[in-house]
C-alpha atoms as a PDB file:
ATOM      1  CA  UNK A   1      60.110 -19.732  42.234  1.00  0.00           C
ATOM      2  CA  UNK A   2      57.439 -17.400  42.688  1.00  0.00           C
ATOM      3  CA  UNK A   3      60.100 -14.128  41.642  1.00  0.00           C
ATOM      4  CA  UNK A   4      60.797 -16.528  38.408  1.00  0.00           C
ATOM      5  CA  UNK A   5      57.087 -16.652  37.547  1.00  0.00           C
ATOM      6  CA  UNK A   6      55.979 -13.242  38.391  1.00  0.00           C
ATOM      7  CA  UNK A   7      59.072 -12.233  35.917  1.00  0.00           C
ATOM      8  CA  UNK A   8      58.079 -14.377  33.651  1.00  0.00           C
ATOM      9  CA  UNK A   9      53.762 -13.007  33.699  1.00  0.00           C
ATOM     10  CA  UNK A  10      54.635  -8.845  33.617  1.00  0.00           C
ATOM     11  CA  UNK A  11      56.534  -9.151  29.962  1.00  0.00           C
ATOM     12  CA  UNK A  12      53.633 -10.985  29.254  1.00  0.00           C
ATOM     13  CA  UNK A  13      50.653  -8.461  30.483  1.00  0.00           C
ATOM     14  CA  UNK A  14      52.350  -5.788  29.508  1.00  0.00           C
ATOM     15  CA  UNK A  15      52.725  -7.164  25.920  1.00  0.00           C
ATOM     16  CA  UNK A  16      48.839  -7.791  26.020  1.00  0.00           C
ATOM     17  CA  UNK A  17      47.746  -4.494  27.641  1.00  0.00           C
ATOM     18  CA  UNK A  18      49.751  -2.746  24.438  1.00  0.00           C
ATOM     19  CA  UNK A  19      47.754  -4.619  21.922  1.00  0.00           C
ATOM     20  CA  UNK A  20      44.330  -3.530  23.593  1.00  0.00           C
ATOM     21  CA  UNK A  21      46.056  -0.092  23.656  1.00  0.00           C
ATOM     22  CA  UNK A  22      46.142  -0.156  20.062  1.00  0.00           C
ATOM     23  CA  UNK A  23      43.006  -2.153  19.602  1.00  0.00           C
ATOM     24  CA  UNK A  24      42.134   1.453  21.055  1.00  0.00           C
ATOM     25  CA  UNK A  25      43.352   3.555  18.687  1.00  0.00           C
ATOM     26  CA  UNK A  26      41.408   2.224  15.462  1.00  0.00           C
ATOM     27  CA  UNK A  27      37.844   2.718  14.352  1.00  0.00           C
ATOM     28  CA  UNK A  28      35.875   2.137  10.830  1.00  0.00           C
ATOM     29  CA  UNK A  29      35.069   5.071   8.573  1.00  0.00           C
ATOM     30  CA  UNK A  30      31.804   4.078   6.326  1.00  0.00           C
ATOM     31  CA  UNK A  31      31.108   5.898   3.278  1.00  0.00           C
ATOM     32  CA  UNK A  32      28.227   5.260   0.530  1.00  0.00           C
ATOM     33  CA  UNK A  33      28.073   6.740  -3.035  1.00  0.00           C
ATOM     34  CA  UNK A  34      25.414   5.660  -6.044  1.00  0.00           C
ATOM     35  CA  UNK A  35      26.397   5.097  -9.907  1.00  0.00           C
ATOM     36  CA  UNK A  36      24.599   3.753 -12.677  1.00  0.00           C
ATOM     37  CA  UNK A  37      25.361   1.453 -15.809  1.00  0.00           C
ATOM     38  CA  UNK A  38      23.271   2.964 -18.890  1.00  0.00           C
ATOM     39  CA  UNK A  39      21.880   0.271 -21.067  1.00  0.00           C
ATOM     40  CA  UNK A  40      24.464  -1.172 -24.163  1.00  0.00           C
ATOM     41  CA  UNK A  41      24.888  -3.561 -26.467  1.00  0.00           C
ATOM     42  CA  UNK A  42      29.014  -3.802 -26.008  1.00  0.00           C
ATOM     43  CA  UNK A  43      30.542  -6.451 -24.719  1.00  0.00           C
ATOM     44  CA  UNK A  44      34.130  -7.153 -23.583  1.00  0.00           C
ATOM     45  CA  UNK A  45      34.996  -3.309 -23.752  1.00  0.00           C
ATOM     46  CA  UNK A  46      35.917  -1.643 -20.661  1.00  0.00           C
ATOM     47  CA  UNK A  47      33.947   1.444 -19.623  1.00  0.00           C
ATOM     48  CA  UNK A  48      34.554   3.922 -17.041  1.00  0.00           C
ATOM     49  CA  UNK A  49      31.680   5.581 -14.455  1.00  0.00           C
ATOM     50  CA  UNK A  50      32.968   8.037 -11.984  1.00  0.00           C
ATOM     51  CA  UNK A  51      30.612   8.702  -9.082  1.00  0.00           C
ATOM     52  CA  UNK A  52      29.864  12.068  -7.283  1.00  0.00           C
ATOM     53  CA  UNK A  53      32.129  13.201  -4.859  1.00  0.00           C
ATOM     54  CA  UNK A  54      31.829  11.760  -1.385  1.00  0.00           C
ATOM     55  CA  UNK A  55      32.625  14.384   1.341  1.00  0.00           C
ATOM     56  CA  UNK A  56      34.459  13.144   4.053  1.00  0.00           C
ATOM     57  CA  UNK A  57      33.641  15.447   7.398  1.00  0.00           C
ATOM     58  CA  UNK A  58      37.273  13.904   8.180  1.00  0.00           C
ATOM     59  CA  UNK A  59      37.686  16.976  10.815  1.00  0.00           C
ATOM     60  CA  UNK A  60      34.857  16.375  12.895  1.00  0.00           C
ATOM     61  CA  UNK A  61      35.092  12.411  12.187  1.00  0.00           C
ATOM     62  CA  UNK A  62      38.566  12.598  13.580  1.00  0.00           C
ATOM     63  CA  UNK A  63      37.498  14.804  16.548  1.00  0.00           C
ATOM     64  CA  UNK A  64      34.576  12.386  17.433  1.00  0.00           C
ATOM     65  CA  UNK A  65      37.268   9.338  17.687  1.00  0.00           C
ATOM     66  CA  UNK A  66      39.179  11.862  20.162  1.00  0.00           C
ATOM     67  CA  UNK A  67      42.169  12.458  17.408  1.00  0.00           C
ATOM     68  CA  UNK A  68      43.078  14.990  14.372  1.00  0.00           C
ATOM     69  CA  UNK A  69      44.711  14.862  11.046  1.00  0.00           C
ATOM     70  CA  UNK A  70      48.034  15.116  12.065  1.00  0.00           C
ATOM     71  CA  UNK A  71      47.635  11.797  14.335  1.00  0.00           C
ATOM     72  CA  UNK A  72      46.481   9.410  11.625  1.00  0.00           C
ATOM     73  CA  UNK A  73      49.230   7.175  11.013  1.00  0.00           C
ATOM     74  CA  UNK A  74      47.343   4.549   8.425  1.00  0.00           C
ATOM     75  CA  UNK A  75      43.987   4.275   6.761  1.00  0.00           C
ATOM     76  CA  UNK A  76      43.187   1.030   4.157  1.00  0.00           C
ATOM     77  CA  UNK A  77      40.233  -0.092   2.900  1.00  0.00           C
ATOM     78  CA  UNK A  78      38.813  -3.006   5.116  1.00  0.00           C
ATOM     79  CA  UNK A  79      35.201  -3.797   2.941  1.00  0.00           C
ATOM     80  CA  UNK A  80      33.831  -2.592  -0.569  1.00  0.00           C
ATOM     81  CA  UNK A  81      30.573  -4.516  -1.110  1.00  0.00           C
ATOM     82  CA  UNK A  82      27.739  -3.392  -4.418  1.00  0.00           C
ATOM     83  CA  UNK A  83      24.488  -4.023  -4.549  1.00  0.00           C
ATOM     84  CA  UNK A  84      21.692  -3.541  -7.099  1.00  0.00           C
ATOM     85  CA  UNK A  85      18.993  -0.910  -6.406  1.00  0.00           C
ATOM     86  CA  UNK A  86      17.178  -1.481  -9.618  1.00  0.00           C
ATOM     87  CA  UNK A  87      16.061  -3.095 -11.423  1.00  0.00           C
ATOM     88  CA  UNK A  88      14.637  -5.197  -8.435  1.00  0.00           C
ATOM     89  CA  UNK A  89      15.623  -8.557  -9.978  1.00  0.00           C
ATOM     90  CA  UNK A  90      19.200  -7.137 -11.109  1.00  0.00           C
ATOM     91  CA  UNK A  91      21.878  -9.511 -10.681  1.00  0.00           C
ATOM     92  CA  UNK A  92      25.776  -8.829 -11.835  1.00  0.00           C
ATOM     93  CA  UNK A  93      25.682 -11.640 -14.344  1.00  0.00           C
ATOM     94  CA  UNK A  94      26.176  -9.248 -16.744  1.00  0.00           C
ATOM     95  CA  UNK A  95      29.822  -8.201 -15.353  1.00  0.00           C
ATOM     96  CA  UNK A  96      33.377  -9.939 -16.304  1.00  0.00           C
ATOM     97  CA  UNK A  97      36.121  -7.871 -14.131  1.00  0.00           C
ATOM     98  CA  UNK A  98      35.567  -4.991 -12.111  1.00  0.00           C
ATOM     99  CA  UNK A  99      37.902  -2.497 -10.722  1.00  0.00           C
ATOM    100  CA  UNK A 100      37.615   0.547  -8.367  1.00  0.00           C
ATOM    101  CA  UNK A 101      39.708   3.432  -7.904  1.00  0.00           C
ATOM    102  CA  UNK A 102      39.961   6.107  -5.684  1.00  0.00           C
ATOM    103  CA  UNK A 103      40.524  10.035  -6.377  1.00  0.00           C
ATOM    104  CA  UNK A 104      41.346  12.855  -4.680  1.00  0.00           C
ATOM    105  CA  UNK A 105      42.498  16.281  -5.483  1.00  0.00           C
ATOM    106  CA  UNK A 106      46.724  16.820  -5.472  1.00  0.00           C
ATOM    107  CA  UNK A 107      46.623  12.637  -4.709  1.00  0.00           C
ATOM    108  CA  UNK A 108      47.528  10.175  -7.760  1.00  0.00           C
ATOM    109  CA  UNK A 109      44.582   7.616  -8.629  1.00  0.00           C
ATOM    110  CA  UNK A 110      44.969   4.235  -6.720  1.00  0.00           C
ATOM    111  CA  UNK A 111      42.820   0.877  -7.494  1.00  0.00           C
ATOM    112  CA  UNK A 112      41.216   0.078  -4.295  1.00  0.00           C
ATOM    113  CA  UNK A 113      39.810  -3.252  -5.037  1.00  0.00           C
ATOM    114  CA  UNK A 114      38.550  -5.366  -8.132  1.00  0.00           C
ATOM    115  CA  UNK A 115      37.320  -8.648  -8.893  1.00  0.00           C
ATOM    116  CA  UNK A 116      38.027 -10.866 -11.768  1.00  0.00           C
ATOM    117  CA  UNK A 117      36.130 -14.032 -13.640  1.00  0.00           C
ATOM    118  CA  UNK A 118      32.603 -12.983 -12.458  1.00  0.00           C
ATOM    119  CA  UNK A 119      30.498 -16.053 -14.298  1.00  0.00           C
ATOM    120  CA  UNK A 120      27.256 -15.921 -13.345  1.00  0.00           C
ATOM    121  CA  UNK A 121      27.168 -14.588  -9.858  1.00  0.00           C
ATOM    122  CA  UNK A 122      22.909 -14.516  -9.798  1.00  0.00           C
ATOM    123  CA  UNK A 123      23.398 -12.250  -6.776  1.00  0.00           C
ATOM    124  CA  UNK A 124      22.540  -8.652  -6.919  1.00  0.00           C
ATOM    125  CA  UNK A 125      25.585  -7.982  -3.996  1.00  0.00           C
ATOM    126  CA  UNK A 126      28.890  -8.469  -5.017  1.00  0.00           C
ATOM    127  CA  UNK A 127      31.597  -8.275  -2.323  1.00  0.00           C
ATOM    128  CA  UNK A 128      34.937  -7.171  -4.128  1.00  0.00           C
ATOM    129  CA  UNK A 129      38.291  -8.534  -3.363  1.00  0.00           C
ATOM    130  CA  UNK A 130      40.578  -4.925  -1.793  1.00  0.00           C
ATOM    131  CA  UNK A 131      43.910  -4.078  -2.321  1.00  0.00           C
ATOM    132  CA  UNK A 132      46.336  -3.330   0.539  1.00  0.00           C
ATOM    133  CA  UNK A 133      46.683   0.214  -0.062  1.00  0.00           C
ATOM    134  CA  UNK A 134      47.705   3.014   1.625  1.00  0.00           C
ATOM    135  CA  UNK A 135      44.565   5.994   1.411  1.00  0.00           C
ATOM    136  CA  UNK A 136      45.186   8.439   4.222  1.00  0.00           C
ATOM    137  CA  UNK A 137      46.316  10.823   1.736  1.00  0.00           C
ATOM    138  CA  UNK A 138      42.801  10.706   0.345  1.00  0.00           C
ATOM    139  CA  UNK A 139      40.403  10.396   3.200  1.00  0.00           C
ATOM    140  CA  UNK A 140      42.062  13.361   4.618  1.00  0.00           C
ATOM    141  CA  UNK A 141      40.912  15.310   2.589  1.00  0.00           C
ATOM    142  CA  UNK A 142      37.602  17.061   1.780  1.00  0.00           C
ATOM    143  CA  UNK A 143      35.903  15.077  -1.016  1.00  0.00           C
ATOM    144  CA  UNK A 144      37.034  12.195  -2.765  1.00  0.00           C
ATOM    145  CA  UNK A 145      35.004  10.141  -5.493  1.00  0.00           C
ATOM    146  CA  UNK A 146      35.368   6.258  -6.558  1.00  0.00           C
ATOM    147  CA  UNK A 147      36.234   5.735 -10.388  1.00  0.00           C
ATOM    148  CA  UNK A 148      34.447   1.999 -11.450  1.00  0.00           C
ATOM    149  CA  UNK A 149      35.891   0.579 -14.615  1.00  0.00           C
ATOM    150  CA  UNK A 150      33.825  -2.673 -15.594  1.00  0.00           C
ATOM    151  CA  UNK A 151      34.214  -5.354 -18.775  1.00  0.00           C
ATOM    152  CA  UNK A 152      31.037  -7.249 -19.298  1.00  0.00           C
ATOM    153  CA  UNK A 153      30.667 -10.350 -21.021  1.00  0.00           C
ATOM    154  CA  UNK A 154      26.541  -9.806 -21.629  1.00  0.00           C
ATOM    155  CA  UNK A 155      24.757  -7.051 -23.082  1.00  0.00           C
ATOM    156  CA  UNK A 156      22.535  -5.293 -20.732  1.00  0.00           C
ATOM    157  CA  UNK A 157      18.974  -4.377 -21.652  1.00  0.00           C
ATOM    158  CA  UNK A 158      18.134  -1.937 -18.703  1.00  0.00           C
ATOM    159  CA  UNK A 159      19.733   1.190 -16.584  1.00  0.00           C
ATOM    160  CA  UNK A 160      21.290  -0.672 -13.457  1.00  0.00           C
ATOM    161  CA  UNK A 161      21.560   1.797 -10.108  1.00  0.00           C
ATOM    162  CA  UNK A 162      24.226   0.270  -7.959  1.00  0.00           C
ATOM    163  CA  UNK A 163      25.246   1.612  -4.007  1.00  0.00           C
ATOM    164  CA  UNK A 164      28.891   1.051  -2.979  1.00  0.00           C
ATOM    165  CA  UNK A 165      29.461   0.904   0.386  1.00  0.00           C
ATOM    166  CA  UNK A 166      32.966   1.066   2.041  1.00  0.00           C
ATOM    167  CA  UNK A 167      34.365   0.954   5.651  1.00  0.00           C
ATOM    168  CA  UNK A 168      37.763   1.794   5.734  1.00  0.00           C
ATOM    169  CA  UNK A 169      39.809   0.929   9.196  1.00  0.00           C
ATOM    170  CA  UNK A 170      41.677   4.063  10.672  1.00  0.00           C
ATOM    171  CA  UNK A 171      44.973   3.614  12.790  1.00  0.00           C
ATOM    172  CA  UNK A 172      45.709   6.937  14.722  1.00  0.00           C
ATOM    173  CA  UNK A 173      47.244   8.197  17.752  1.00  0.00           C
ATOM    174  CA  UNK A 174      44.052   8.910  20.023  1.00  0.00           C
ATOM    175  CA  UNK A 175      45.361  12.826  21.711  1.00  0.00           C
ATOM    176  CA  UNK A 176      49.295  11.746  20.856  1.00  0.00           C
ATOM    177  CA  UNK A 177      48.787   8.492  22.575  1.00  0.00           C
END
């Protein structure tokens, strides 16, 4: 009886020591960039706002989380969240759909996350919903920079300076492990 159980518990830890293994092998990458929506009187016409590029210190960032390029098997956007820096009492009211896409030099454009039906949000954050997308390809390299395409459905009467910050979740092999 005892043999049955103690057959029965290794698949079992085993199983459970490979998860925290690979629970092991991930970490967040957090990047921050600025734009800013000018003042207009359109409404319900999409406009685009590409930010400067980000640079990525992927090298070192890799080498501080004990693995390299080669070794990164998946990285996806896990959070994209905006928030008003001015005006103080800014709010995204003013916004109908948003999208965000990524670029990267040699890499095809991707949308990384969006958010539809925005009525009246009277929050100056706005978390967005993210795709499930594949972006090693682009946080490997150098610099990358965030295209923001926006529809509003209210004029706006002042400059809006917005932060986006994103975490994306890294899955690599930690020195070939």
């Amino acid at each position: 009886m005892k043999k049955n159980l103690l057959l029965l518990f290794v698949p079992v830890i085993l199983l459970l020591n490979c998860s925290a293994i690979d629970e092991l092998t991930k970490f967040d990458l957090d990047y921050q960039t600025n734009y800013t929506i000018q003042p207009t009187t359109l409404i319900n016409t999409p406009f685009d706002i590409q930010t400067p590029d980000m640079t990525t210190e992927s090298e070192s960032t890799f080498e501080n989380n004990d693995t390299r390029k080669d070794l990164i098997e998946s990285i996806k956007l896990k959070t994209i969240k905006l928030t008003i820096d001015t005006p103080e009492d800014g709010d995204f009211n003013f916004l109908k759909e948003i999208h965000v896409y990524i670029n990267a030099e040699g890499v095809e454009e991707l949308e990384i996350a969006n958010a539809f039906d925005l009525e009246d949000t009277n929050s100056s954050t706005l978390q967005l919903q993210v795709t499930d997308q594949e972006l090693k390809e682009f946080i490997k390299k150098d610099t990358f920079s965030l295209r923001v395409k926006t529809v509003t459905d209210e004029t706006i009467s002042e400059t809006h300076d917005i932060t986006i910050d994103t975490k994306f979740r890294v899955d690599a092999k930690i020195l070939g492990v």
